[in-house]
N, C-alpha and C. Protein backbone atom coordinates (compact mmCIF):
# COMPACT_ATOMS: atom_id res chain seq x y z
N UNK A 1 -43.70 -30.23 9.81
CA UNK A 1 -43.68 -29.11 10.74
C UNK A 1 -44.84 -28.17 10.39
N UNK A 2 -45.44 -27.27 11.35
CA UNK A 2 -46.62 -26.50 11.11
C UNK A 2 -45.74 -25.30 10.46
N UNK A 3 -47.02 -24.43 10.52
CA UNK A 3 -46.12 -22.72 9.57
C UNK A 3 -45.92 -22.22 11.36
N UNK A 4 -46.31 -22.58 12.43
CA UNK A 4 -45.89 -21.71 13.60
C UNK A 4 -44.13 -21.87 13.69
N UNK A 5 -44.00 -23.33 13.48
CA UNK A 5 -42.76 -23.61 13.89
C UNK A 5 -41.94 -23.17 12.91
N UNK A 6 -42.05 -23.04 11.79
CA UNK A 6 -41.39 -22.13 10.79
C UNK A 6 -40.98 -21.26 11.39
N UNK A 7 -42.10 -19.89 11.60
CA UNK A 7 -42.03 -18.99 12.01
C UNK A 7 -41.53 -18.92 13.25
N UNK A 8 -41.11 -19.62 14.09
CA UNK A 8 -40.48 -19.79 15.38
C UNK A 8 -38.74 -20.08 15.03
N UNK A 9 -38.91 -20.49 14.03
CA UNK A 9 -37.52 -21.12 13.37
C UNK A 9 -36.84 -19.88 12.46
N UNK A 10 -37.68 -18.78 12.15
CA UNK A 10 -37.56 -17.58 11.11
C UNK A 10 -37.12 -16.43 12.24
N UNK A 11 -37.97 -16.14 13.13
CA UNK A 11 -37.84 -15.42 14.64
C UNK A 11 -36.28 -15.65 15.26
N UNK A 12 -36.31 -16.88 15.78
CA UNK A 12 -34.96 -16.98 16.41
C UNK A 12 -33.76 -17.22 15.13
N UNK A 13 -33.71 -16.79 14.24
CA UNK A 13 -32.95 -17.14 13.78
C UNK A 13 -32.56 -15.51 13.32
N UNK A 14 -33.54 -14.72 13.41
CA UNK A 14 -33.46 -13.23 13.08
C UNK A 14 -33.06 -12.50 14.27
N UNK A 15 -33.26 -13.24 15.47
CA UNK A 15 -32.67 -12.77 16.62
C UNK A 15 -31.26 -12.80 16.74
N UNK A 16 -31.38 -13.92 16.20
CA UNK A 16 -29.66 -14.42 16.61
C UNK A 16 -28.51 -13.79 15.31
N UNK A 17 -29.22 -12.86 14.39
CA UNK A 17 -28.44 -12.30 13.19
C UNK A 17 -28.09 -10.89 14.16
N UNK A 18 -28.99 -10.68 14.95
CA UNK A 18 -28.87 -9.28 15.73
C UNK A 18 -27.53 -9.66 16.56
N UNK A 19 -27.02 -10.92 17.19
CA UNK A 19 -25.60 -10.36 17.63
C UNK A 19 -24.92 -10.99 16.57
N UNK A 20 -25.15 -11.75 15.25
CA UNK A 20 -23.42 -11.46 14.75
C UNK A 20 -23.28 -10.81 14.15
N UNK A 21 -24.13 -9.90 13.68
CA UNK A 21 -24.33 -8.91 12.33
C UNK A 21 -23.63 -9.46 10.64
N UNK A 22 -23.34 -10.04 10.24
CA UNK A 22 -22.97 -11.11 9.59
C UNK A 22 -24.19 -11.25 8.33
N UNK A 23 -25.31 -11.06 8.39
CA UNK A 23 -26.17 -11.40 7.83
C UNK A 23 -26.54 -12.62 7.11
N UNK A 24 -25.58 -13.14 7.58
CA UNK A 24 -25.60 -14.53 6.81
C UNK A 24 -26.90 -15.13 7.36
N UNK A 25 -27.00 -15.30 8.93
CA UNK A 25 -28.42 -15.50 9.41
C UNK A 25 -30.17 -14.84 9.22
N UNK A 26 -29.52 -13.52 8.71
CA UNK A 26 -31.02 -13.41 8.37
C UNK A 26 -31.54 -13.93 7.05
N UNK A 27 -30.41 -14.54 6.00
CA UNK A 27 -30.75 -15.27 5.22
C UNK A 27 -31.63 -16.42 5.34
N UNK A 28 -30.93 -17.01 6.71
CA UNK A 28 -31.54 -18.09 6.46
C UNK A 28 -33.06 -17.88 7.50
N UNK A 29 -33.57 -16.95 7.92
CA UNK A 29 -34.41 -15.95 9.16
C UNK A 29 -35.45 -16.10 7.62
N UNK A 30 -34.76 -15.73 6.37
CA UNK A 30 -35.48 -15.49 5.39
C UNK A 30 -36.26 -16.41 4.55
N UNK A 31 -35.39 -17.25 4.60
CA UNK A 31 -35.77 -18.78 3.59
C UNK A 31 -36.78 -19.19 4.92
N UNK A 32 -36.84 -19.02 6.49
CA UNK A 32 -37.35 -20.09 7.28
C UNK A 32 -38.99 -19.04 6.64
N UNK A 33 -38.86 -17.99 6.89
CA UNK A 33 -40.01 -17.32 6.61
C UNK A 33 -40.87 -17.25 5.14
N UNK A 34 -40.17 -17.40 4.52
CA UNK A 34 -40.93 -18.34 3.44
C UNK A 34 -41.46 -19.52 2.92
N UNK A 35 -40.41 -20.42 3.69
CA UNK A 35 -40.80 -21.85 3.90
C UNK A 35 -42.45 -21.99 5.25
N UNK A 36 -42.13 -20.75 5.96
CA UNK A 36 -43.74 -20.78 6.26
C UNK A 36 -44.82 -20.38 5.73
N UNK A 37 -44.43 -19.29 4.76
CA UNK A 37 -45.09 -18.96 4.12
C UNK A 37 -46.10 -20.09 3.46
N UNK A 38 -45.30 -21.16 2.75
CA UNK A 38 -45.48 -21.96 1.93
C UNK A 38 -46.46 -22.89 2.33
N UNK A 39 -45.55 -23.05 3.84
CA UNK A 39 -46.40 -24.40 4.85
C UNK A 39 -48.19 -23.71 4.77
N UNK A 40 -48.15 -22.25 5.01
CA UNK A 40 -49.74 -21.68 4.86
C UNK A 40 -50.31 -21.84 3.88
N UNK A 41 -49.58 -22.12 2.80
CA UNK A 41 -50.20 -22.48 1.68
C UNK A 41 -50.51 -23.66 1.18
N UNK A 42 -50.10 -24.50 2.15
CA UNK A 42 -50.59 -25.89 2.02
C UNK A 42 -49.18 -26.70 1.60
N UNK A 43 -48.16 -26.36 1.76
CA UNK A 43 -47.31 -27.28 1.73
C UNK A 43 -47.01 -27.71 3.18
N UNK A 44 -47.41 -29.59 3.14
CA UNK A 44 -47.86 -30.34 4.03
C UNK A 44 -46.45 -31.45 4.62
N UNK A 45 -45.98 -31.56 3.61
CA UNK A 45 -44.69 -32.64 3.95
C UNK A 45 -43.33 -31.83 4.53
N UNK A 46 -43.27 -32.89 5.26
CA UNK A 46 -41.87 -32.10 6.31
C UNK A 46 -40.73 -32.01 5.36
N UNK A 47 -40.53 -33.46 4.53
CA UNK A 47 -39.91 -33.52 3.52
C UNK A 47 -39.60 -32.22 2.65
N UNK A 48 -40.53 -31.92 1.94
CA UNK A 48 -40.81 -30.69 1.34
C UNK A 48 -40.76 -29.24 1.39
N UNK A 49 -40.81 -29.39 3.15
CA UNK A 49 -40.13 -28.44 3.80
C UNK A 49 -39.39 -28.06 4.05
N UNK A 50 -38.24 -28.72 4.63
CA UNK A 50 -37.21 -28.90 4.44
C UNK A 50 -35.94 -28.76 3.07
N UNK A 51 -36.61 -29.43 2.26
CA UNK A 51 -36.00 -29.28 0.88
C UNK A 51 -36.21 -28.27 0.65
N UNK A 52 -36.89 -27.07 0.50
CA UNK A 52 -37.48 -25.76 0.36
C UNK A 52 -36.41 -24.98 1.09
N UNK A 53 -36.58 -25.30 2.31
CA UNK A 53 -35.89 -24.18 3.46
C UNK A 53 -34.34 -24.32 2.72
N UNK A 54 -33.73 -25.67 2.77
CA UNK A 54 -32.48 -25.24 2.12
C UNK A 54 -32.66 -25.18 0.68
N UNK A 55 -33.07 -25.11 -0.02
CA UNK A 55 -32.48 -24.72 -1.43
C UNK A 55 -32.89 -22.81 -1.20
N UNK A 56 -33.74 -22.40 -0.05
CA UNK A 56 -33.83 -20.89 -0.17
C UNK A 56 -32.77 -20.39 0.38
N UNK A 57 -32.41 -21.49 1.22
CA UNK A 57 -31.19 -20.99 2.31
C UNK A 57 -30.19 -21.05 1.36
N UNK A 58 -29.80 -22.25 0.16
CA UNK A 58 -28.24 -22.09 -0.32
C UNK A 58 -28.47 -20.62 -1.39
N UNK A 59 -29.94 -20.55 -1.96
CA UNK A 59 -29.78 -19.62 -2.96
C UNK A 59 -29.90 -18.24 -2.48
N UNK A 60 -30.44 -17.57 -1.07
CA UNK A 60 -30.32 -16.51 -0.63
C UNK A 60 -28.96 -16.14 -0.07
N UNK A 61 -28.10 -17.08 0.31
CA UNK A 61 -26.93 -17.02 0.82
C UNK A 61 -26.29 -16.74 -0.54
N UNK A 62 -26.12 -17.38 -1.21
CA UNK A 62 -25.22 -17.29 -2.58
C UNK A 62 -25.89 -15.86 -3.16
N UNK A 63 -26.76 -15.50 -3.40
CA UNK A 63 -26.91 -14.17 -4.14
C UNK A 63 -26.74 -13.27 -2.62
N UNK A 64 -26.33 -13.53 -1.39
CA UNK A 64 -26.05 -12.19 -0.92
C UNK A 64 -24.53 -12.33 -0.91
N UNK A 65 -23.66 -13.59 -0.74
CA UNK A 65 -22.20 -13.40 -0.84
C UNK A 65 -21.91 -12.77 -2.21
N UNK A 66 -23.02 -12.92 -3.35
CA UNK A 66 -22.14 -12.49 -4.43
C UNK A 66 -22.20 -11.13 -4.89
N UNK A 67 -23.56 -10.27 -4.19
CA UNK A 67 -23.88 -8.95 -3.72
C UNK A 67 -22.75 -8.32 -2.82
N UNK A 68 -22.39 -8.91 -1.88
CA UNK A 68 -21.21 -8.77 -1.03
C UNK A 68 -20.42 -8.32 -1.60
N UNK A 69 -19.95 -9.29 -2.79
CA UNK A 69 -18.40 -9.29 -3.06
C UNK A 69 -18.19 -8.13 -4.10
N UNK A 70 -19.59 -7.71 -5.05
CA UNK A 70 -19.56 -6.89 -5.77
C UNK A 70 -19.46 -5.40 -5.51
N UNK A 71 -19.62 -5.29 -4.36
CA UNK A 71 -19.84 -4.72 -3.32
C UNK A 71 -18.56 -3.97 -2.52
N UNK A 72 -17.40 -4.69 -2.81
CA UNK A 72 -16.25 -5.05 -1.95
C UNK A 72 -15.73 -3.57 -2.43
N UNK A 73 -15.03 -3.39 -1.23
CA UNK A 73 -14.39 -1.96 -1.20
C UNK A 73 -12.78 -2.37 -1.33
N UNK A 74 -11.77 -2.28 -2.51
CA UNK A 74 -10.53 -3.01 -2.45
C UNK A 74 -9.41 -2.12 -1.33
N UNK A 75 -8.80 -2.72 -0.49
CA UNK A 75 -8.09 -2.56 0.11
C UNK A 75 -7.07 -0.85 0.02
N UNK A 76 -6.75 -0.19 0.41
CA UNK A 76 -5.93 0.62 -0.07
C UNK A 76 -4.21 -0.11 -0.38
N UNK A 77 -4.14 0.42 -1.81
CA UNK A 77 -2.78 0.01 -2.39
C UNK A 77 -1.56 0.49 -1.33
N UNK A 78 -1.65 1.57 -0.54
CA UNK A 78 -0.73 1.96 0.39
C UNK A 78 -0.66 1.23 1.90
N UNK A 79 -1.17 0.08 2.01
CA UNK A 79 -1.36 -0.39 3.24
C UNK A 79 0.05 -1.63 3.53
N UNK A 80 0.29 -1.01 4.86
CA UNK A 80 1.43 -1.79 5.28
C UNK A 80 3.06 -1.63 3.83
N UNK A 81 2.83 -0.61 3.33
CA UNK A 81 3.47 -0.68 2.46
C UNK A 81 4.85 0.37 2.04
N UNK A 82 5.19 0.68 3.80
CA UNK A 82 5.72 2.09 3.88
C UNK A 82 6.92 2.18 3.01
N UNK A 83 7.67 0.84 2.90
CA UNK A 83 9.20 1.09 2.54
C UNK A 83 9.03 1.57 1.50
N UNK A 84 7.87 1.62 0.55
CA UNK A 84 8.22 1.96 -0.90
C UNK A 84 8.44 3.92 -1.18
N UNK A 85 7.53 3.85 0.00
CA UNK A 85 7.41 5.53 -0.60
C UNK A 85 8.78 6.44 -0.28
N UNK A 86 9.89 5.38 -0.14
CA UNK A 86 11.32 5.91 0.43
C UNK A 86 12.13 6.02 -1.04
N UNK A 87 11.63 4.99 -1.96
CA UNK A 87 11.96 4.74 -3.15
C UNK A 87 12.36 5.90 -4.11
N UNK A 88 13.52 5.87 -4.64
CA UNK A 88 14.04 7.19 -5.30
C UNK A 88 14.20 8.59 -4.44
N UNK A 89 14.09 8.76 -3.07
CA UNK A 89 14.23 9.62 -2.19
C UNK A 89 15.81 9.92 -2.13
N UNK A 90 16.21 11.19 -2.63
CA UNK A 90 17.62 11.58 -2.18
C UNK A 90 18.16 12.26 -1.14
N UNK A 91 18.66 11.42 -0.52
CA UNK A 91 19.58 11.71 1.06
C UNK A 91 20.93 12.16 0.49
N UNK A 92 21.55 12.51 1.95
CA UNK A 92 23.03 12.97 1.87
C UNK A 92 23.64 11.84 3.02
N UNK A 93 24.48 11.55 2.65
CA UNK A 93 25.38 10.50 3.86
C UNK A 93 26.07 11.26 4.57
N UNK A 94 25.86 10.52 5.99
CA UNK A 94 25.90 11.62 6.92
C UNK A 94 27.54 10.97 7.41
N UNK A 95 27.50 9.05 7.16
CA UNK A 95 28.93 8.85 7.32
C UNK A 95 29.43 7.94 5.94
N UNK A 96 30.55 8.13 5.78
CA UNK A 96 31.04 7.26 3.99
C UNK A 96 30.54 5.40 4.30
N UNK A 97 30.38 5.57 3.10
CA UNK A 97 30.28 4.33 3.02
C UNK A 97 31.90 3.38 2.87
N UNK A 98 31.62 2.29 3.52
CA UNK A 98 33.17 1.75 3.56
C UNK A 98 32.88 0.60 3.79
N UNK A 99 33.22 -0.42 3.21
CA UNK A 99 33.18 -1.71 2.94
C UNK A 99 31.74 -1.74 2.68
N UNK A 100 30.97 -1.14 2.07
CA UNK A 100 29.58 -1.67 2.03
C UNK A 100 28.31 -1.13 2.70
N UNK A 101 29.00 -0.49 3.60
CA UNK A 101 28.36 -0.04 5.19
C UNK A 101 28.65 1.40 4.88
N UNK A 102 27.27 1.98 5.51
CA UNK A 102 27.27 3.62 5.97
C UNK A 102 26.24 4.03 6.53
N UNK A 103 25.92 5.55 6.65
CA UNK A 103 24.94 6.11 7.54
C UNK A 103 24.32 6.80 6.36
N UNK A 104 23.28 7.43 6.25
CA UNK A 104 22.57 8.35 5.61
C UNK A 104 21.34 9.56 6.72
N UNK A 105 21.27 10.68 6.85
CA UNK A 105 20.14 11.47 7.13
C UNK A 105 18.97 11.34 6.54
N UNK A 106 17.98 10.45 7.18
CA UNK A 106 16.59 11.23 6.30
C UNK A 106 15.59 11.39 7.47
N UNK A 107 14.88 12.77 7.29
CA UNK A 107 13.76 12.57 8.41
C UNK A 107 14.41 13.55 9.56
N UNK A 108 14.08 12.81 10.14
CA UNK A 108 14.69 13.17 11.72
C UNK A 108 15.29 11.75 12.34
N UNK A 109 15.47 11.11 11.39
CA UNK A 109 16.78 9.79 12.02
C UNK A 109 17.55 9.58 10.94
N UNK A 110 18.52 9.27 11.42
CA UNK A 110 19.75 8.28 10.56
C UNK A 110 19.65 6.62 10.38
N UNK A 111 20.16 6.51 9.18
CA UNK A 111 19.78 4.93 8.62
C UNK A 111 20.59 4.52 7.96
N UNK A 112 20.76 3.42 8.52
CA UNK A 112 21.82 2.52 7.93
C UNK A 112 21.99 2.11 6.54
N UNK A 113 23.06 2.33 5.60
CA UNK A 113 22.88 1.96 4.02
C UNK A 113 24.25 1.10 3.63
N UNK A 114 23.26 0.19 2.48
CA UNK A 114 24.61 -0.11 1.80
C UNK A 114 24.80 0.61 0.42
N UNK A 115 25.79 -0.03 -0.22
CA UNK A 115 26.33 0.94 -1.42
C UNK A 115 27.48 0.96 -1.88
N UNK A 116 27.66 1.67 -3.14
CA UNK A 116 29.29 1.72 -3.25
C UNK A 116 30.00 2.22 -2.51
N UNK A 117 31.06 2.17 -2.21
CA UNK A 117 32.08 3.34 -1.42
C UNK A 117 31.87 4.98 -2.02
N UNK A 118 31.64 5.28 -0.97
CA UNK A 118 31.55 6.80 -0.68
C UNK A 118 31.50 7.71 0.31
N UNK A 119 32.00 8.97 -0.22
CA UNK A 119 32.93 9.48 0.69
C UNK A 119 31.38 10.61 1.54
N UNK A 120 31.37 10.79 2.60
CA UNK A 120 30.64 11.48 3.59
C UNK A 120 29.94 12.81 3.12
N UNK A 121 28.98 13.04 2.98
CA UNK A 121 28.47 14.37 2.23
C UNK A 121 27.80 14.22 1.36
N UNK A 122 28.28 12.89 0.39
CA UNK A 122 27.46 12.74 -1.04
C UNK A 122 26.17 12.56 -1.30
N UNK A 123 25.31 13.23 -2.47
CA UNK A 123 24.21 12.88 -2.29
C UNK A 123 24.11 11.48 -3.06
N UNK A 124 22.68 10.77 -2.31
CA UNK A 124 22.44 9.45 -2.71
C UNK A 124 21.18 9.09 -3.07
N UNK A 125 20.91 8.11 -3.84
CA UNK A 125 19.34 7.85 -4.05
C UNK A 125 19.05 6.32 -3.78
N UNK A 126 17.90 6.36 -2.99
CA UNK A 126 17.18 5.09 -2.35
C UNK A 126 17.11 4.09 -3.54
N UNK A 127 17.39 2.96 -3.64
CA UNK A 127 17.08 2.09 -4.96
C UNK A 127 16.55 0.85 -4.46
N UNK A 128 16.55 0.65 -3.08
CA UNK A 128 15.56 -0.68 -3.04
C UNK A 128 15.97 -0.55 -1.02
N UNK A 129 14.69 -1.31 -0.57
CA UNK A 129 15.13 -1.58 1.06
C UNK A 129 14.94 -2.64 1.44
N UNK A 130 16.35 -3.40 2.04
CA UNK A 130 16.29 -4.60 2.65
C UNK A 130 16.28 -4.62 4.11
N UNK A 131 15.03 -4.93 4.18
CA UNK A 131 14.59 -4.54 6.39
C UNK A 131 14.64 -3.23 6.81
N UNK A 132 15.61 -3.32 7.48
CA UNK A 132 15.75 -1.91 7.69
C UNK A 132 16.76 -0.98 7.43
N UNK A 133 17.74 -1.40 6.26
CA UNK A 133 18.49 -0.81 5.34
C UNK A 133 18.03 -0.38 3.85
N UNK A 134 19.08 0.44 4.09
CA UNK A 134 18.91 1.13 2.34
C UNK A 134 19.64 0.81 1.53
N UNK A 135 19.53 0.50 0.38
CA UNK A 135 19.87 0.45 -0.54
C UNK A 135 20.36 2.00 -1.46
N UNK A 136 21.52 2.11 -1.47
CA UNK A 136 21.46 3.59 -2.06
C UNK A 136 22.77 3.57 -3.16
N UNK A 137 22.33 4.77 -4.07
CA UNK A 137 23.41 4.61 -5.40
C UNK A 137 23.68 6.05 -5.53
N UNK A 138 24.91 6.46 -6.23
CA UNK A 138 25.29 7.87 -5.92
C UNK A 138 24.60 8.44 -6.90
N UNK A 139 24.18 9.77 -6.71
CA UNK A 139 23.46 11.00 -7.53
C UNK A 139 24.38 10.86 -8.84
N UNK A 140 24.16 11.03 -9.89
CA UNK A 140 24.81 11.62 -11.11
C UNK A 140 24.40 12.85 -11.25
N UNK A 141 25.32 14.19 -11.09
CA UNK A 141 24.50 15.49 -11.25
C UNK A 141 24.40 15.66 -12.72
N UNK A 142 23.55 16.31 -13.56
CA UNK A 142 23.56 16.71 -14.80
C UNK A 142 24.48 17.62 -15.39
N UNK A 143 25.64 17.66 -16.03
CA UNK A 143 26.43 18.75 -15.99
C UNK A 143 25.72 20.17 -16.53
């Protein structure tokens, strides 16, 4: 291949990074543009060219995924993760618990809990949530 077609091969390939933004393509926009570089310099075999273009292409790709990753912004620990922040929260039951089953106030809604038996009023503390129940255990006040 000549160094035009390189460079024709470096061009559209830098075009086409403009719609995925991805950059993965201007990597390889990058290796084609050096591999013309090269061709100007007298590298003559297509062979050679080729072999060039990808070993720039696997090694510009690999040092930008690993730039990437170093890079990486970690997730926030609070994501999708609401039930927890209910955890150790003390409510008052708004109806007794009885066989297992009751109501509790928190918020501005009422929620369904299980628990020991207890009688309507008591305060309670969140100890784990299954779906969309509570898990709740009675206050011990400190004497």
């Amino acid at each position: 291949m000549t160094a035009t077609m390189w460079w024709v091969v470096a061009l559209v390939l830098a075009l086409s990074e403009l719609l995925s933004g991805s950059l993965f393509l201007l990597m390889l926009a990058i290796a084609g543009g050096l591999t013309a570089l090269a061709t100007h310099a007298g590298l003559t075999d297509w062979r050679y060219q080729a072999g060039l273009f990808s070993l720039l292409s696997v090694l510009l790709c690999y040092g930008w995924a690993k730039r990437r990753a170093a890079q990486a912004v970690p997730a926030p620990t609070g994501l999708n993760t609401g039930s927890k922040r209910w955890l150790g929260r003390e409510l008052v039951l708004s109806e007794a618990i009885v066989n297992g089953r009751g109501r509790a106030a928190m918020d501005d809604s009422h929620w369904s809990v299980t628990g020991p038996e207890l009688p309507a009023g008591t305060r309670v503390r969140v100890a784990a949530v299954q779906g969309n129940t509570l898990v709740v255990e009675a206050v011990v006040s400190a004497p």
